[in-house]
Protein backbone atom coordinates (compact mmCIF):
# COMPACT_ATOMS: atom_id res chain seq x y z
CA UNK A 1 0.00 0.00 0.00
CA UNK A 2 0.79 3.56 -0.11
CA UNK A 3 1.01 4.43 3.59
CA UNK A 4 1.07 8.82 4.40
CA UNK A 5 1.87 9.12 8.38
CA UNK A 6 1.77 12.79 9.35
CA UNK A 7 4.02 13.45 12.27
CA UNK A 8 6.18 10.29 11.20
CA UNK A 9 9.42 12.18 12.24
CA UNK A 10 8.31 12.06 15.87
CA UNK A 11 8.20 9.65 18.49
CA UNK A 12 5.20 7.69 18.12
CA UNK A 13 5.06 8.94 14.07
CA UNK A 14 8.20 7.11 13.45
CA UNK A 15 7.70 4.00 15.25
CA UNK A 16 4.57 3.63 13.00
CA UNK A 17 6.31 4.36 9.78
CA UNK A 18 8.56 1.82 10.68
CA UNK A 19 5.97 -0.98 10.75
CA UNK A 20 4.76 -0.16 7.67
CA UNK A 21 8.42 0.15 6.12
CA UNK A 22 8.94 -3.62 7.36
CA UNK A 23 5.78 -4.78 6.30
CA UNK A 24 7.11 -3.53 2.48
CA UNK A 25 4.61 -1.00 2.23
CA UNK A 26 5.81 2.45 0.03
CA UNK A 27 5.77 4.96 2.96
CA UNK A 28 5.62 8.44 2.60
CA UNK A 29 5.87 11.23 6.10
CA UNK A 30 4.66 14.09 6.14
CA UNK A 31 6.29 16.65 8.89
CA UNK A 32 7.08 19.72 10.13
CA UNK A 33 10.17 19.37 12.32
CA UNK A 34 8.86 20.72 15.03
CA UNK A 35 8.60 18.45 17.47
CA UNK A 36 9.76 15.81 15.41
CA UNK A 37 13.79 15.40 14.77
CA UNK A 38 15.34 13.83 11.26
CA UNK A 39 17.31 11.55 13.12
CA UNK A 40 13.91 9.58 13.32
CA UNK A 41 13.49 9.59 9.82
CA UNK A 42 14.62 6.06 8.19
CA UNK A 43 16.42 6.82 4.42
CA UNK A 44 14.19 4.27 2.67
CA UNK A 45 10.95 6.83 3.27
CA UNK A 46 9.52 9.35 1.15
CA UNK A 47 9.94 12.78 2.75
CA UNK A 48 7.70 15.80 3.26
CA UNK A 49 8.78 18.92 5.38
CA UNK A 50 5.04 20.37 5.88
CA UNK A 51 2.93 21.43 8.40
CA UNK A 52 -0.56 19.97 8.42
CA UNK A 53 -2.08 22.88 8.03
CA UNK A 54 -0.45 24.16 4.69
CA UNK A 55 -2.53 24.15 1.84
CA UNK A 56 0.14 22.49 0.08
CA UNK A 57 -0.70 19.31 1.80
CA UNK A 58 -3.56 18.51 -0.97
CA UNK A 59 -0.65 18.66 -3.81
CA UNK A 60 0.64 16.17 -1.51
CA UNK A 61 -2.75 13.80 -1.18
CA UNK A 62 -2.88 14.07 -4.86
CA UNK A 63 0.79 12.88 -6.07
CA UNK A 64 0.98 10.00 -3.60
CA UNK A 65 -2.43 8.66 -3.64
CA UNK A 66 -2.25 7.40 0.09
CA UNK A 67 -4.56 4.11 0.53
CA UNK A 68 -3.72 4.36 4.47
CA UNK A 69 -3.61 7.72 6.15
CA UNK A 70 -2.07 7.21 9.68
CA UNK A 71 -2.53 10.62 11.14
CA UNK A 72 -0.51 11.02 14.08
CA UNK A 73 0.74 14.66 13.77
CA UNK A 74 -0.06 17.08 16.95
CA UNK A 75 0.57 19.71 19.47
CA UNK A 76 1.25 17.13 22.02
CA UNK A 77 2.31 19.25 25.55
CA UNK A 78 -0.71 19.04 27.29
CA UNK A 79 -0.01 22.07 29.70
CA UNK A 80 0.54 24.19 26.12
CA UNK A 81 -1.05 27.90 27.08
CA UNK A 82 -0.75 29.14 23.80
CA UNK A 83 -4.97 27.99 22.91
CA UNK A 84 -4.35 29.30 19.22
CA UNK A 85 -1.55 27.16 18.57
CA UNK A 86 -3.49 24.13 20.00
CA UNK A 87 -6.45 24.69 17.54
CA UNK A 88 -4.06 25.24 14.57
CA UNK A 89 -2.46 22.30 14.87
CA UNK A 90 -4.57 19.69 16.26
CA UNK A 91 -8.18 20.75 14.92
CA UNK A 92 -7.81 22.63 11.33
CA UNK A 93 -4.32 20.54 10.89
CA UNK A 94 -6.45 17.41 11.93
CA UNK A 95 -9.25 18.74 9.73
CA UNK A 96 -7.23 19.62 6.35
CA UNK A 97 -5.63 16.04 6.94
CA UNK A 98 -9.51 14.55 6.75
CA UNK A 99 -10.62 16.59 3.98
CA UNK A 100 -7.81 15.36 2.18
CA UNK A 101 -8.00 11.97 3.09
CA UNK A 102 -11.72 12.17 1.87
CA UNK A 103 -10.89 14.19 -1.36
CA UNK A 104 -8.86 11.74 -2.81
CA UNK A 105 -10.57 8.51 -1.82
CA UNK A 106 -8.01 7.64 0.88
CA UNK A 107 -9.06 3.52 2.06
CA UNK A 108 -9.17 4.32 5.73
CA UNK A 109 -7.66 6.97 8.03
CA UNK A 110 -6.57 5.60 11.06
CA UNK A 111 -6.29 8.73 13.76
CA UNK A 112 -4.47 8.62 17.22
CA UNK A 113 -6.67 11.03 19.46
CA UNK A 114 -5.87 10.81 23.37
CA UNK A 115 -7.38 8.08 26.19
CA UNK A 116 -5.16 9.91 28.88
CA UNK A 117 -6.40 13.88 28.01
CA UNK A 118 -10.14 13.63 26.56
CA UNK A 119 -11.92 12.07 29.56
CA UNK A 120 -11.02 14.26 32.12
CA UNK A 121 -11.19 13.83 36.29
CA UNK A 122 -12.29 10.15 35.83
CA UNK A 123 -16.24 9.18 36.87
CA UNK A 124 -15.06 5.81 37.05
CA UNK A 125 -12.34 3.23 35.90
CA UNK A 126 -11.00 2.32 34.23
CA UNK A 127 -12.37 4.41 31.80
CA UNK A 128 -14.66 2.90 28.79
CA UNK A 129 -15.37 4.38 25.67
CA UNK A 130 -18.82 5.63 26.87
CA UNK A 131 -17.39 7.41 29.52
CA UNK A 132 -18.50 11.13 29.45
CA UNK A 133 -15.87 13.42 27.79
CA UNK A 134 -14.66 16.24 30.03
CA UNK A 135 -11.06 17.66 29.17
CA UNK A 136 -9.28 19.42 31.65
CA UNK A 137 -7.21 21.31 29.20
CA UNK A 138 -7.53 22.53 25.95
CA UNK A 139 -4.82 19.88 24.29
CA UNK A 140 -7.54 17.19 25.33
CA UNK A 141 -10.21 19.27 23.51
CA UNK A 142 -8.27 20.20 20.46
CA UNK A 143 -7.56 16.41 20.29
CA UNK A 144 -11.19 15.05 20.87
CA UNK A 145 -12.63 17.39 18.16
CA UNK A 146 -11.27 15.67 15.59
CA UNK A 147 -13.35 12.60 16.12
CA UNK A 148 -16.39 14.05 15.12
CA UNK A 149 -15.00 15.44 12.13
CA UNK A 150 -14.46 12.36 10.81
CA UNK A 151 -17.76 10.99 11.99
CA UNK A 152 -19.58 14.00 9.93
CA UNK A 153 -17.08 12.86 6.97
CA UNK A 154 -18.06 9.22 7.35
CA UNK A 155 -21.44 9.95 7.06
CA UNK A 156 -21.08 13.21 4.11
CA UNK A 157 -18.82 11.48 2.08
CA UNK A 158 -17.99 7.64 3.08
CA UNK A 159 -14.64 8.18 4.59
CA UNK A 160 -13.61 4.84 6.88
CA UNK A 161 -11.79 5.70 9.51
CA UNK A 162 -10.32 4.64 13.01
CA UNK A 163 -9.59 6.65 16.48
CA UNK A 164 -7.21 4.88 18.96
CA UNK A 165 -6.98 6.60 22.22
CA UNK A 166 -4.00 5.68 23.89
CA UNK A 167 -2.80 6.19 27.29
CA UNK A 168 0.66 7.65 28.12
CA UNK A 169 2.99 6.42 25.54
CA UNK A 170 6.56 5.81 26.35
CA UNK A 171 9.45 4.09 24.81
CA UNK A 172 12.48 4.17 22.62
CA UNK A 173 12.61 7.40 20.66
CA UNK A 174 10.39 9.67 23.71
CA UNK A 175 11.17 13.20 23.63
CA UNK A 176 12.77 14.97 26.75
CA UNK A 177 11.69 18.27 26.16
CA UNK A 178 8.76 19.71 27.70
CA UNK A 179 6.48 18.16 30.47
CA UNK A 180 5.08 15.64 28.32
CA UNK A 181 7.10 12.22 28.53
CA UNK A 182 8.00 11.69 32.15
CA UNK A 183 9.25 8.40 31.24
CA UNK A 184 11.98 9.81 29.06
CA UNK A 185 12.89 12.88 31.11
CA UNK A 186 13.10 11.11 34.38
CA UNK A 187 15.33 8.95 32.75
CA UNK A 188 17.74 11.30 30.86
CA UNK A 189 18.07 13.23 34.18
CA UNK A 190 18.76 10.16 36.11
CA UNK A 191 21.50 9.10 33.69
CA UNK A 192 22.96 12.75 33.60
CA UNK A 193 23.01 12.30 37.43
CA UNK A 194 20.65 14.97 38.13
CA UNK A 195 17.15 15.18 40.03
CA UNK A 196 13.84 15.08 38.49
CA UNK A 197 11.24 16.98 39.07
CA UNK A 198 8.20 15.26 40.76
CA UNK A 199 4.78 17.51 40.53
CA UNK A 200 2.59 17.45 43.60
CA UNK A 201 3.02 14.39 45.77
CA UNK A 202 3.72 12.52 43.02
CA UNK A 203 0.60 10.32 43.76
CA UNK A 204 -1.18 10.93 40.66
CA UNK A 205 -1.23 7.97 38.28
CA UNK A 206 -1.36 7.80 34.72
CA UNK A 207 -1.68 4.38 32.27
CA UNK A 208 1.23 3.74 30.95
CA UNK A 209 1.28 1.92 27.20
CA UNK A 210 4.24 0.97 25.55
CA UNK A 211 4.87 2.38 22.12
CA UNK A 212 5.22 -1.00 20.43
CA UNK A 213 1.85 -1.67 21.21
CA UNK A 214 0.52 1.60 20.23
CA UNK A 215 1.83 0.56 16.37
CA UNK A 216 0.35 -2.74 17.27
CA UNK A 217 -3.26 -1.24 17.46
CA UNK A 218 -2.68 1.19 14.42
CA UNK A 219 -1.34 -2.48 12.46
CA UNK A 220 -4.48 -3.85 13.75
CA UNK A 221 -6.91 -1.10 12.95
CA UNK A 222 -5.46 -0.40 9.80
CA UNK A 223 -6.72 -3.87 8.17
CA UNK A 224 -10.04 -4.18 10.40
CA UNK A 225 -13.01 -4.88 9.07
CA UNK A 226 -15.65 -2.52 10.72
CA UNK A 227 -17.98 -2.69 7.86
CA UNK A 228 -20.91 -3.43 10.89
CA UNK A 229 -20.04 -0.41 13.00
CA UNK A 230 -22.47 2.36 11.89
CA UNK A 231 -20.80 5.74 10.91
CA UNK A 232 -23.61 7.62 12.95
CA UNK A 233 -22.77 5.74 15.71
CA UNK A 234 -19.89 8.09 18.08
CA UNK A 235 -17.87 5.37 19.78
CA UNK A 236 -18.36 2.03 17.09
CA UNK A 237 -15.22 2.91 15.36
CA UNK A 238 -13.46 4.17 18.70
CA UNK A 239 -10.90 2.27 20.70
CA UNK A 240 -8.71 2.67 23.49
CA UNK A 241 -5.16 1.81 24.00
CA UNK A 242 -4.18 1.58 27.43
CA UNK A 243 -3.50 -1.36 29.78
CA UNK A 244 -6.09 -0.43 32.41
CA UNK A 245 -3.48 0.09 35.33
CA UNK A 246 -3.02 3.11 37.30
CA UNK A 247 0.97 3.72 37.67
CA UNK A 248 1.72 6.83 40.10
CA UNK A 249 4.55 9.26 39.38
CA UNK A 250 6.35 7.54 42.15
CA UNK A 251 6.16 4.37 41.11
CA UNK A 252 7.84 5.48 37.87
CA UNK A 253 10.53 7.15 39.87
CA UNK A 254 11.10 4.42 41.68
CA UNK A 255 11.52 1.79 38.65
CA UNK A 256 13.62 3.90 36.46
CA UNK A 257 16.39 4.79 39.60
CA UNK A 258 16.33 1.48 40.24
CA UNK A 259 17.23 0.80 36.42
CA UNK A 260 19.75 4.32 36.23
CA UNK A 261 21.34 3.65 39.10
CA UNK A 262 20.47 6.94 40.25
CA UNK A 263 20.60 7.15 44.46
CA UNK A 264 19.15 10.46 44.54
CA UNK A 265 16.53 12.64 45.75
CA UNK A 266 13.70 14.18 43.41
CA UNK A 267 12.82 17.86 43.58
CA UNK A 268 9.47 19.12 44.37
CA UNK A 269 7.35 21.40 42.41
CA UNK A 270 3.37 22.18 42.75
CA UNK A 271 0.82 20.66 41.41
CA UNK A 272 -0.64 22.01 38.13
CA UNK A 273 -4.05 21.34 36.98
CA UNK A 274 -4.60 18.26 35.16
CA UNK A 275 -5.89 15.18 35.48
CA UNK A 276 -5.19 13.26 39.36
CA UNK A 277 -6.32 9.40 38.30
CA UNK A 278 -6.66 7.73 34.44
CA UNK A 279 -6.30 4.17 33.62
CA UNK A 280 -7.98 2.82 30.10
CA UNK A 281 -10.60 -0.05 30.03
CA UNK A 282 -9.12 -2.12 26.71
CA UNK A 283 -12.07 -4.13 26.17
CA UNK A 284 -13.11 -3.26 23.01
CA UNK A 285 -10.25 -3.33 20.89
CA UNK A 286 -9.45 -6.50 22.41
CA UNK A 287 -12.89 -8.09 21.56
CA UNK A 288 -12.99 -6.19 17.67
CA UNK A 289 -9.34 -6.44 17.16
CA UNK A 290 -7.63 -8.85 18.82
CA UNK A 291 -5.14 -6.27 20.32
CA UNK A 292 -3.95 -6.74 23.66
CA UNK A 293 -0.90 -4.72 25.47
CA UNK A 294 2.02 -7.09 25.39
CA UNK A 295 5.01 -5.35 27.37
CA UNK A 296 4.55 -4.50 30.67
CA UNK A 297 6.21 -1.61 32.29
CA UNK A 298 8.84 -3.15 33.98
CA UNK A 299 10.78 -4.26 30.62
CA UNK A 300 9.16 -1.13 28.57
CA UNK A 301 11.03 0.95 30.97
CA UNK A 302 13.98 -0.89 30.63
CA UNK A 303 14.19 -0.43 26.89
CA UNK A 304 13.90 2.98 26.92
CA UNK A 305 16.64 2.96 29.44
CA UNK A 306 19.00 1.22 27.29
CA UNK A 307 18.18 2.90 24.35
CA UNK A 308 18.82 6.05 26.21
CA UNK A 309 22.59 4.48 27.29
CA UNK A 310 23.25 3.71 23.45
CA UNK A 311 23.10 7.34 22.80
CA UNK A 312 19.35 7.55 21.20
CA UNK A 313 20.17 6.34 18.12
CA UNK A 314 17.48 5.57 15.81
C-alpha cells in the first residue's frame, strides 16, 4: 500500500512508519520538524517537510495517492497555554488532513486522538469508551474534536476511519523536552546524574502503554473490518489503547532509579491542573481487534533505558 503518516518524524510517528516500512509498504511522512527530529526519519521513506495545516498538503494527497492515512501529527504538551496554537495544529491541521484523506478517496484513516487527556477527572475506571468526555485542558479538547469530524465525513462522504486513544505512551525514541514524557525525562536526568522533578506528591497515576503496542493497534486497525459499525454511531469505530493500570509518578521514579542507578533525591514542584487518576478499560479493541498490550512496564522501561545508554540512536 501507499502508507502517508503525518508526524512520522516524531516519536510515536516514526515508530509507526517503521511498521509499515517492514511490512514492504511504500511509505511516505509528512512533517514539520517541530517536534519531530530527522534523526527519526529512516532513508528508505519518502519525505515531506510540511505542516498539516499548509494548503500544500492537498498537492501532496494528490501525487501520492495514500490508501492508508495514519494521522498522528499534533501539538502534544498538554499544559501548552498558547490555545491558538493548539487549535491550529490539532483541529484545522487534523481537519485539512480529513478533507484530504476524503478528497482523494483515501481507504481508511486511522487517527491517534488521546485516552489519557479527553476524559477528564475520571467518573469511574478504568475508563470505557462511553465514559462522558470532560477535558481538563484545551490539548484534550483540540484532540477530541477531531473525532467528530471524521464521523460528519463518514457519514457526508464515506470516509472509513479509526480513532485509537492511547494512554501515556513511552518508549524508545520519547522526547525529553517539555512536560510531556516523564518516562523519558526522568530517565535522561537520572543518567545525567541529576534530580527530576516530581509535581505534587507525586501520587497521581497515569496508564502507561508501551509504544510497540501503540503501532500494534494502528497495524491492527489499519486492516479491520468494521464494515458493521455504523458511521452515525460516536464510539463504534473508537478504541482505546491503554492497559487499564493506574501507575503513580512515584512508582515510575522508583523503577527507572532502580534501572539508572540513580541514588538520589527528586525535587518538588506544585501541582498544576490536570488530570489526578486515568487508567484505560481495553475491552473493546481486544474483543474487535484482537489487540492486547504485550510489554509490561517493567521491561518497557527498561528499553527505553537502554536505548537512552546507546546514545538515542534511531
Amino acid at each position: 500500500m501507499n502508507v502517508l503518516v503525518t508526524g512520522g518524524a516524531g516519536f510515536i510517528g516514526s515508530h509507526i512508519a517503521d511498521h509499515f516500512q517492514a511490512r514492504g509498504d511504500r511509505v511516505l511522512v509528512v512533517d514539520n520538524l517541530y517536534s519531530g527530529y530527522r534523526r527519526n526519519l529512516d532513508p528508505a521513506w519518502e519525505f515531506r517537510e510540511l505542516d498539516i495545516v499548509d494548503d500544500g498538503l492537498a498537492g501532496v494527497f494528490a501525487e501520492y495517492q495514500p490508501e492508508l492515512v495514519v494521522h498522528a501529527a499534533a501539538q502534544v504538551r498538554v499544559r501548552c497555554e498558547d490555545h491558538l496554537l493548539d487549535a491550529r495544529c490539532n483541529v484545522l491541521g487534523s481537519l485539512n488532513v480529513i478533507h484530504n484523506a476524503a478528497e482523494t478517496g483515501v481507504g481508511r484513516i486511522v487517527y491517534l486522538s488521546s485516552g489519557g487527556a479527553i476524559y477528564g477527572e475520571p467518573e469511574y475506571l478504568p475508563c470505557d469508551e462511553a465514559h462522558p468526555v470532560k477535558p481538563l485542558s484545551a490539548y484534550g479538547l483540540t484532540k477530541y474534536t477531531p473525532e467528530h469530524y471524521l464521523r460528519l465525513y463518514a457519514l457526508d462522504q464515506g470516509l472509513d476511519y479509526v480513532v485509537l486513544r492511547p494512554g501515556n505512551v513511552y518508549g524508545p525514541r520519547q522526547d525529553q523536552r517539555g512536560e510531556a514524557g516523564v518516562c523519558a525525562i526522568f530517565t535522561g536526568m537520572m543518567l545525567e546524574g541529576r534530580a527530576p522533578t516530581i509535581n505534587g506528591s507525586g501520587e497521581n497515576t497515569r496508564d502507561y502503554v508501551y509504544v510497540g503496542d501503540v503501532v500494534e493497534a494502528v497495524a491492527a486497525a489499519a486492516v479491520a473490518d468494521l464494515s458493521t459499525a455504523a458511521p452515525d454511531d460516536e464510539t463504534s469505530r473508537v478504541f482505546n489503547v491503554g492497559t487499564g493500570i493506574e501507575t503513580s509518578v512515584k512508582t515510575i521514579y522508583r523503577e527507572l532509579a532502580a534501572l539508572t542507578g540513580f541514588r538520589g533525591q527528586p525535587d518538588h514542584a506544585p501541582e498544576p491542573l490536570e488530570v489526578r487518576r486515568i487508567a484505560l478499560n481495553y475491552a473493546r479493541i481486544r474483543a474487535a481487534l484482537g489487540w492486547v498490550p504485550r510489554i509490561g512496564l517493567s521491561e518497557g522501561l527498561r528499553r527505553l533505558v537502554a536505548w537512552t545508554q546507546s546514545g538515542r540512536e534511531r
